[in-house]
Protein backbone atom coordinates (compact mmCIF):
# COMPACT_ATOMS: atom_id res chain seq x y z
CA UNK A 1 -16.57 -29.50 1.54
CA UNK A 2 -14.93 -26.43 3.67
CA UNK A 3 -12.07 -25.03 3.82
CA UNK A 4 -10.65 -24.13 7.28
CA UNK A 5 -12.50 -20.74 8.91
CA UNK A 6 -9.15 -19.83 9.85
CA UNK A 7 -6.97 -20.71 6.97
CA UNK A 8 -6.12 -19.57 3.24
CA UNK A 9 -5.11 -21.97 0.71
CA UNK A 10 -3.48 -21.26 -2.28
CA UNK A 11 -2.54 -23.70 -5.05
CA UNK A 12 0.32 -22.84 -7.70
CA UNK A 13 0.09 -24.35 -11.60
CA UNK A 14 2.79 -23.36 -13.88
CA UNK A 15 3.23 -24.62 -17.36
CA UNK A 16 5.45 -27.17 -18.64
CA UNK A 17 8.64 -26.16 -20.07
CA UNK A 18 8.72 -24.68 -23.27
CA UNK A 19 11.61 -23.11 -25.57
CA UNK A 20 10.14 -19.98 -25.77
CA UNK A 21 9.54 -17.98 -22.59
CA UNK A 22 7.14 -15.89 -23.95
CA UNK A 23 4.34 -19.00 -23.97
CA UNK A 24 5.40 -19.68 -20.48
CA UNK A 25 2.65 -19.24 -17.59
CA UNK A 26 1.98 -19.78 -14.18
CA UNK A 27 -1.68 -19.66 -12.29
CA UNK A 28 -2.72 -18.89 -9.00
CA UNK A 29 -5.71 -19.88 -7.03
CA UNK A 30 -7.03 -19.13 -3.80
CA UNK A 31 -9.22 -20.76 -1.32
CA UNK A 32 -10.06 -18.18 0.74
CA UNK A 33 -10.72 -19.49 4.75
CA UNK A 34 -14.11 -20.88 5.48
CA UNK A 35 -14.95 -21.30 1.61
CA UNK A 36 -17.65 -23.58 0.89
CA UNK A 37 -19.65 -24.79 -2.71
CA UNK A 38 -20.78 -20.87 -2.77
CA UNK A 39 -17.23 -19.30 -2.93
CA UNK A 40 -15.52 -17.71 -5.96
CA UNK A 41 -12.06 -18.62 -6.35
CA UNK A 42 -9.99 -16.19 -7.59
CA UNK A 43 -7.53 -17.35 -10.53
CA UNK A 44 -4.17 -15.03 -11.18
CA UNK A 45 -2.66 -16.30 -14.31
CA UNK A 46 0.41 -14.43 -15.63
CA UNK A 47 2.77 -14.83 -18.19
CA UNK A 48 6.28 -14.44 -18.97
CA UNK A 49 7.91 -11.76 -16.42
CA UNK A 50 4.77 -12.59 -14.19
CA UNK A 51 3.06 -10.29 -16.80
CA UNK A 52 -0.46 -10.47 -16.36
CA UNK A 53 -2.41 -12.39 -19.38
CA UNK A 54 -4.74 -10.30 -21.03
CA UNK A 55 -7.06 -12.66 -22.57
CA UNK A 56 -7.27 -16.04 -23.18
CA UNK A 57 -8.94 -19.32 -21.34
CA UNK A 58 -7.64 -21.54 -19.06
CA UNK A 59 -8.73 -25.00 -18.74
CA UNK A 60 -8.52 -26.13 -15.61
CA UNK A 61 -11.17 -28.96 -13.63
CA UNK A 62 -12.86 -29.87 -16.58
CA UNK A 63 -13.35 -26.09 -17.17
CA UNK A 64 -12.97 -23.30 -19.79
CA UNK A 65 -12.05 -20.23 -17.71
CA UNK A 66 -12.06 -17.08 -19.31
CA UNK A 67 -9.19 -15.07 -18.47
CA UNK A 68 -8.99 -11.26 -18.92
CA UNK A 69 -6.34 -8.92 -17.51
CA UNK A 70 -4.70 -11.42 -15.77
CA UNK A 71 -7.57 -13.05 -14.10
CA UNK A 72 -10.15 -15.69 -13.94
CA UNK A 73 -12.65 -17.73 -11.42
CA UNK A 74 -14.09 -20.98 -10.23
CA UNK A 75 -16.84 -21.54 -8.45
CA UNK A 76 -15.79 -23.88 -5.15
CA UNK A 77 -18.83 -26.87 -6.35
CA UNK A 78 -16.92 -26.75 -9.81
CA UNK A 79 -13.76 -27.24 -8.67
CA UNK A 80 -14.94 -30.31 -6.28
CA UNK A 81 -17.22 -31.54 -9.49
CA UNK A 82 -13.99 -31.43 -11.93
CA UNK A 83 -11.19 -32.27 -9.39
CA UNK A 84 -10.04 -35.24 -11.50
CA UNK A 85 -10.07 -33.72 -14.62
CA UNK A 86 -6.55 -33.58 -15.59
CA UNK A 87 -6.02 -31.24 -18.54
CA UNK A 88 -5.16 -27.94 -17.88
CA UNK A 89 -3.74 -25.57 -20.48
CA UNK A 90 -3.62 -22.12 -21.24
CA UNK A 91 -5.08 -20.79 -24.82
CA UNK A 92 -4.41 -17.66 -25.92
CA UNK A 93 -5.08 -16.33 -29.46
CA UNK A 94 -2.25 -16.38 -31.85
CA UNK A 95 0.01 -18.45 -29.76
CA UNK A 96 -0.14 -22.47 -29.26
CA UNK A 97 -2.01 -23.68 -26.57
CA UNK A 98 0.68 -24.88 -23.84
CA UNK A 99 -0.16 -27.50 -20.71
CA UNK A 100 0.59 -27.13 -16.52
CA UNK A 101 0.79 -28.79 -13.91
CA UNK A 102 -0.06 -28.62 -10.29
CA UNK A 103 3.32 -27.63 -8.10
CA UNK A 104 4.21 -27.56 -4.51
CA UNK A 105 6.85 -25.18 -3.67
């Protein structure tokens, strides 16, 4: 699996809604163009304010990503390998883990 030589895609998670905006996060990830099963995906995650998240782990394709100032990776094969894993959720120490979803803006 390739992505276009020309073309970079970038997929958008943000979390579900929650009552406090301070648990509230959103994740970034981008294919760059002509990735294959070699490539590193970079993984933005911020929080409230589109504050970058320190630390925490975001599972994501039947992954535990570490996150540290505000970012994370996947491997291209892992993300094929764990495509139809469907938890993902951000954990972050002293706060409750909170779940995302895939969006298409």
């Amino acid at each position: 699996m390739k992505t276009p030589p020309d073309k970079t895609i970038s997929f958008t998670i943000i979390s579900h809604r929650t009552q406090r905006p301070e648990l509230r996060w959103m994740a970034y990830i981008t294919f760059p163009a002509g990735s294959d099963e070699t490539t590193v995906l970079p993984i933005e995650v911020t929080g409230d304010r589109d504050i970058p998240v320190a630390s925490g782990t975001l599972e994501f394709a039947g992954q535990m990503l570490a996150v540290k100032d505000g970012m994370a990776s996947l491997r291209y094969a892992d993300f094929v390998k764990g495509v139809h894993s469907v938890p993902i959720w951000l954990h972050r120490d002293g706060m409750d883990p909170v779940p995302g979803g895939l969006t298409f803006a």
